[in-house]
N, C-alpha and C. Protein backbone atom coordinates (compact mmCIF):
# COMPACT_ATOMS: atom_id res chain seq x y z
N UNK A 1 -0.86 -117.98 -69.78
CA UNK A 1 -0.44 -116.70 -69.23
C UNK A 1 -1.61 -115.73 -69.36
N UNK A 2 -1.82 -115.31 -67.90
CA UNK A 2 -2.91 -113.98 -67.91
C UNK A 2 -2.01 -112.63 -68.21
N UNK A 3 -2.65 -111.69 -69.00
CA UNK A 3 -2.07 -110.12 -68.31
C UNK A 3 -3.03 -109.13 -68.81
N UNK A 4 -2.99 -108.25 -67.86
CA UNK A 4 -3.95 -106.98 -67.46
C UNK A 4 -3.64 -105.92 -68.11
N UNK A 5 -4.21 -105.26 -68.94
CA UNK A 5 -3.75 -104.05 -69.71
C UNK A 5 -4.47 -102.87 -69.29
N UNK A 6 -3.75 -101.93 -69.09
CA UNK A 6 -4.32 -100.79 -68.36
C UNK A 6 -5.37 -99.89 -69.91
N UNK A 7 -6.45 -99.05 -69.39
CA UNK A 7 -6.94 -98.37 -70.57
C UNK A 7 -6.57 -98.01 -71.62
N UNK A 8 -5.29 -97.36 -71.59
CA UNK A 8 -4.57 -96.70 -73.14
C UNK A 8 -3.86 -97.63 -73.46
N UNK A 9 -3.72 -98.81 -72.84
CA UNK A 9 -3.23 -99.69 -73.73
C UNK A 9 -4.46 -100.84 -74.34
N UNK A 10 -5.62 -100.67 -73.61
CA UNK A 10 -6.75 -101.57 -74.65
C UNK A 10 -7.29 -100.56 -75.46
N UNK A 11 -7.00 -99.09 -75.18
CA UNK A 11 -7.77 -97.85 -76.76
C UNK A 11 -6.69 -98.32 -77.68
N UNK A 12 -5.62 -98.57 -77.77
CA UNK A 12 -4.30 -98.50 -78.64
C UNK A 12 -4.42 -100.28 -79.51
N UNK A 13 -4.76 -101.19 -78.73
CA UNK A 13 -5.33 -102.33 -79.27
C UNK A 13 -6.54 -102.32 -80.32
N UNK A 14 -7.23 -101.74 -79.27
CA UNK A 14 -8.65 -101.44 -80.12
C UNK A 14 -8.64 -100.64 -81.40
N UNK A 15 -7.93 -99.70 -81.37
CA UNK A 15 -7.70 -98.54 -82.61
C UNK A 15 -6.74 -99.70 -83.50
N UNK A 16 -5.56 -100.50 -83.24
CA UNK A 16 -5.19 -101.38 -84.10
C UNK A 16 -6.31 -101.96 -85.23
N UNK A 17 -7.04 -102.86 -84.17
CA UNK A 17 -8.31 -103.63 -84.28
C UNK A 17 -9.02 -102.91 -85.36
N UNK A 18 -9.51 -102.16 -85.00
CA UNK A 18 -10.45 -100.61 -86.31
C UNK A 18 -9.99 -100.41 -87.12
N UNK A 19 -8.55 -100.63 -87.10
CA UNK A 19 -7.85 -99.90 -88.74
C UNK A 19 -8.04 -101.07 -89.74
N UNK A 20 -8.01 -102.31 -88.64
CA UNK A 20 -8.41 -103.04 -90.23
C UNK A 20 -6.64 -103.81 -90.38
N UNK A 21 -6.09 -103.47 -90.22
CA UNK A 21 -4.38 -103.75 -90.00
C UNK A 21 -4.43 -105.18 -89.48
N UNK A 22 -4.69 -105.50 -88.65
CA UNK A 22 -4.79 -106.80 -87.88
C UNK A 22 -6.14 -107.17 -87.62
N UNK A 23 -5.81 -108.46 -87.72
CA UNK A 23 -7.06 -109.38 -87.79
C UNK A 23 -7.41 -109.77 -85.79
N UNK A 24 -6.61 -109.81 -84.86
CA UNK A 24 -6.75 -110.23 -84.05
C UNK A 24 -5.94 -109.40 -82.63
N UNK A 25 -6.41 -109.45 -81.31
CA UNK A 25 -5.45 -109.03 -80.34
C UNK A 25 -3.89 -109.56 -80.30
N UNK A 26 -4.27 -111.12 -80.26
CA UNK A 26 -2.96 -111.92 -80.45
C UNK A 26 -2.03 -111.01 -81.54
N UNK A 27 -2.97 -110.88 -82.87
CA UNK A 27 -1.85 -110.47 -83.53
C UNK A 27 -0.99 -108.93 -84.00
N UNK A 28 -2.07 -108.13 -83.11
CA UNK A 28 -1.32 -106.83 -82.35
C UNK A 28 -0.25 -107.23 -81.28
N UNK A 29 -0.38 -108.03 -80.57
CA UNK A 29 0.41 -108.21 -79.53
C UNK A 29 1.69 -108.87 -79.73
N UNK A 30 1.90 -109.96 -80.88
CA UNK A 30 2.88 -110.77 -81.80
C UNK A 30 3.33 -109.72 -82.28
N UNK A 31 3.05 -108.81 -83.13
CA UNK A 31 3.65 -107.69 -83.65
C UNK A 31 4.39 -106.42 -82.25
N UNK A 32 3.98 -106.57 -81.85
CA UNK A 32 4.47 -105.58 -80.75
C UNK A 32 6.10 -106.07 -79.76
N UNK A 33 5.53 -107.42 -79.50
CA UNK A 33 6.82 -108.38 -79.26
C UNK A 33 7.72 -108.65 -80.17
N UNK A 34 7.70 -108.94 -81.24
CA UNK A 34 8.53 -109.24 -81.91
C UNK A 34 9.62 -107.66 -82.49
N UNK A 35 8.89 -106.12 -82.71
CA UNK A 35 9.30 -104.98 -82.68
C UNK A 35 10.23 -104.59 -81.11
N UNK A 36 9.63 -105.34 -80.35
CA UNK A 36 10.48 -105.07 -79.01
C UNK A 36 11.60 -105.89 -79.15
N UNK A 37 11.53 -106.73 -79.82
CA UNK A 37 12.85 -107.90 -80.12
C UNK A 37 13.75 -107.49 -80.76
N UNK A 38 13.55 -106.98 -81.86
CA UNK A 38 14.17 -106.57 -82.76
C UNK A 38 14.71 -105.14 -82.31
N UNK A 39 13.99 -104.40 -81.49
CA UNK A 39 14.71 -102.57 -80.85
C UNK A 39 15.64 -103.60 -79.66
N UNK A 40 15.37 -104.74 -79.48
CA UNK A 40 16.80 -104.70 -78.12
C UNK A 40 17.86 -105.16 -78.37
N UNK A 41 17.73 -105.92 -79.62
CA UNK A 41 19.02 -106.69 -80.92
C UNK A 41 19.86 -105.64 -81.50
N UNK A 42 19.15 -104.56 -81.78
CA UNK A 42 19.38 -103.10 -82.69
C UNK A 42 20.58 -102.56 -81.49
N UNK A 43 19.97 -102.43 -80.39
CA UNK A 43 20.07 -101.75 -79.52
C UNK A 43 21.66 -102.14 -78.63
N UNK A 44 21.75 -104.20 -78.74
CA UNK A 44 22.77 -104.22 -78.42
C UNK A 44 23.93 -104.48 -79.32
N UNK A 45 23.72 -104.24 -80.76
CA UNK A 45 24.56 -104.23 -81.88
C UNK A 45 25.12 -102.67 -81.81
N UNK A 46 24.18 -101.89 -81.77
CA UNK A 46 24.94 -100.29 -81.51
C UNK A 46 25.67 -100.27 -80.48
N UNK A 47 25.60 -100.77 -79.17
CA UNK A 47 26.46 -101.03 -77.85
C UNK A 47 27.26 -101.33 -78.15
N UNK A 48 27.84 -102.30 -78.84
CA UNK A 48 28.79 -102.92 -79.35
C UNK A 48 29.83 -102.05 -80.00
N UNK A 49 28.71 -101.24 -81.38
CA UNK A 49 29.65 -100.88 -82.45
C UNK A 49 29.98 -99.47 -81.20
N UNK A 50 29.70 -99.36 -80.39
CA UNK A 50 30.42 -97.94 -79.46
C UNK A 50 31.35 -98.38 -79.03
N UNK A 51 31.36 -99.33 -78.48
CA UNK A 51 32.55 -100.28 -77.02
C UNK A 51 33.56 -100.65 -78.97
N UNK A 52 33.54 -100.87 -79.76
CA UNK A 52 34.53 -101.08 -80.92
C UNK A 52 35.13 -99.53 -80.81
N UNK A 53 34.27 -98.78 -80.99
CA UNK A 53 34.74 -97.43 -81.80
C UNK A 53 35.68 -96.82 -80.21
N UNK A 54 35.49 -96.74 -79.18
CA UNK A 54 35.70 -96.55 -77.99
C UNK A 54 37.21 -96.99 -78.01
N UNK A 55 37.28 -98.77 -77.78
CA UNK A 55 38.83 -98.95 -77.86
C UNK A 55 39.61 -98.82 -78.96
N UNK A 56 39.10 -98.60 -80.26
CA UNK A 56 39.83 -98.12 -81.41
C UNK A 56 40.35 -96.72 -81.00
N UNK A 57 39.51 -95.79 -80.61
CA UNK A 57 39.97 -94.44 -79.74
C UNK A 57 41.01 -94.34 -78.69
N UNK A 58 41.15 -95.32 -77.89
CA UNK A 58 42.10 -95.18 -76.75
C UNK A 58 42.70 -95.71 -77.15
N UNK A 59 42.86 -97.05 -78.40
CA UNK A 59 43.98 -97.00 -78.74
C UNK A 59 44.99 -96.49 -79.72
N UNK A 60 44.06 -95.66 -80.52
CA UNK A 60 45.13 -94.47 -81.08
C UNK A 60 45.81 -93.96 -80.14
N UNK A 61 44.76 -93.24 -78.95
CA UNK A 61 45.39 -92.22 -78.09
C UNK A 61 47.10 -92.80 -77.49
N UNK A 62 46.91 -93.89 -77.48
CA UNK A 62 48.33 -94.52 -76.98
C UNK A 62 49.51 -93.82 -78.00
N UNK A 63 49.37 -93.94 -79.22
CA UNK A 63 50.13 -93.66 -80.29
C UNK A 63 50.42 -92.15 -80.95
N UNK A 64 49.32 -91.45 -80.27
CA UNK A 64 49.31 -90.01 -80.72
C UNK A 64 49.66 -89.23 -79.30
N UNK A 65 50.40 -88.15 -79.71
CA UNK A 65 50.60 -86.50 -78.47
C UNK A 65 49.58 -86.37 -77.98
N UNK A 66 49.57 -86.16 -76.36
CA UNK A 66 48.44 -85.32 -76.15
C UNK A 66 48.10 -84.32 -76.52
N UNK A 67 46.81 -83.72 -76.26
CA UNK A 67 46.46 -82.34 -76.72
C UNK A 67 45.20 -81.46 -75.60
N UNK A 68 45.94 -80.67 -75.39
CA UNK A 68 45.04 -79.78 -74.14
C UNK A 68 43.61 -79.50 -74.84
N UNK A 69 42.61 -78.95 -74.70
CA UNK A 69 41.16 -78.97 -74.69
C UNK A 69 41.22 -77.78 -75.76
N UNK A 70 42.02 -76.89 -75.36
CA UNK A 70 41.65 -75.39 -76.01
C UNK A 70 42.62 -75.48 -76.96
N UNK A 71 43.28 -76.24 -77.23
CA UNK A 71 44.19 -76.47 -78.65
C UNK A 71 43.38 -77.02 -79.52
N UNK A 72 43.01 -78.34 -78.97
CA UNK A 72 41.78 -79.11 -79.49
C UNK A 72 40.66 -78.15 -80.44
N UNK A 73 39.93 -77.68 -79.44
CA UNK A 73 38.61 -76.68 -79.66
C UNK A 73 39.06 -75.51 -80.95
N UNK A 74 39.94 -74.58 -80.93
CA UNK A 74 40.59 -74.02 -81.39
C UNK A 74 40.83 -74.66 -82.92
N UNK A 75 41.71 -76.21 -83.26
CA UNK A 75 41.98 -76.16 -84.34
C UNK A 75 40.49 -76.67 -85.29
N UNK A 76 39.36 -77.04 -84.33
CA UNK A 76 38.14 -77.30 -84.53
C UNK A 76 37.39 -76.17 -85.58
N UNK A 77 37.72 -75.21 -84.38
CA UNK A 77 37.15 -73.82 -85.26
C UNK A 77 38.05 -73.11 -86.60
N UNK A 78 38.95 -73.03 -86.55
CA UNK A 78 39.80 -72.88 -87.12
C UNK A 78 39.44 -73.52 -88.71
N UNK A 79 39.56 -74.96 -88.59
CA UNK A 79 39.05 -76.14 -89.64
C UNK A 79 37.41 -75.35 -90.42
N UNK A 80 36.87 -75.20 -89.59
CA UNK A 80 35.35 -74.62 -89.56
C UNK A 80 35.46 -73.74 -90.50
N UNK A 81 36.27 -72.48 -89.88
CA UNK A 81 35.86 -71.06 -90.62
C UNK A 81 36.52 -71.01 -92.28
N UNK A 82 37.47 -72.35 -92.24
CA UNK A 82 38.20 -72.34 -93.57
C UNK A 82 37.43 -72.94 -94.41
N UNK A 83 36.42 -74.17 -94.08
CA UNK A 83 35.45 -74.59 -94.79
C UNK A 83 34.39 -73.37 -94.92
N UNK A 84 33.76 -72.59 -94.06
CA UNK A 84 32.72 -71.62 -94.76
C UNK A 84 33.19 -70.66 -95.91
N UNK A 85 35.03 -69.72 -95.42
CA UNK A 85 35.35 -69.30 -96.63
C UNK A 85 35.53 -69.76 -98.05
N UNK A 86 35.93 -71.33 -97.97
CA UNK A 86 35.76 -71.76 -99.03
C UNK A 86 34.55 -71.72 -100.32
């Protein structure tokens, strides 16, 4: 496999390279892949824990009263100003 790296991405190699951190391009580039691996694993474990927390939510809502927006908002603040007097 060939690939072409545009300038700020061979200064960003190169500055790797200089620090002394890595011994090799390969092994800036192994490190870079494997951090991209690991942010899209991260990434679809949090997806997940939303789509959990999501139908745990609608399915309370089945079981609980509705509640208009400004009742809502209201006992929000309400909650609020009793915690600062405290």
């Amino acid at each position: 496999m060939s690939i072409r790296l545009n300038p700020d991405q061979e200064r960003l190699i190169q500055t790797k390279l200089q620090s002394g951190k890595y011994r090799s391009i390969e092994e800036v580039i192994e490190t870079a892949l494997r951090l991209l691996d690991e942010y899209d694993r991260s990434e679809s474990e949090w997806v997940e824990e939303v789509r959990v927390k999501i139908d745990a939510a609608i399915e309370a809502s089945h079981h609980t009263p509705s509640i208009d927006g400004e009742t809502f908002v209201n006992g929000i603040l309400t909650r609020l100003k009793q915690t600062n007097q405290a």
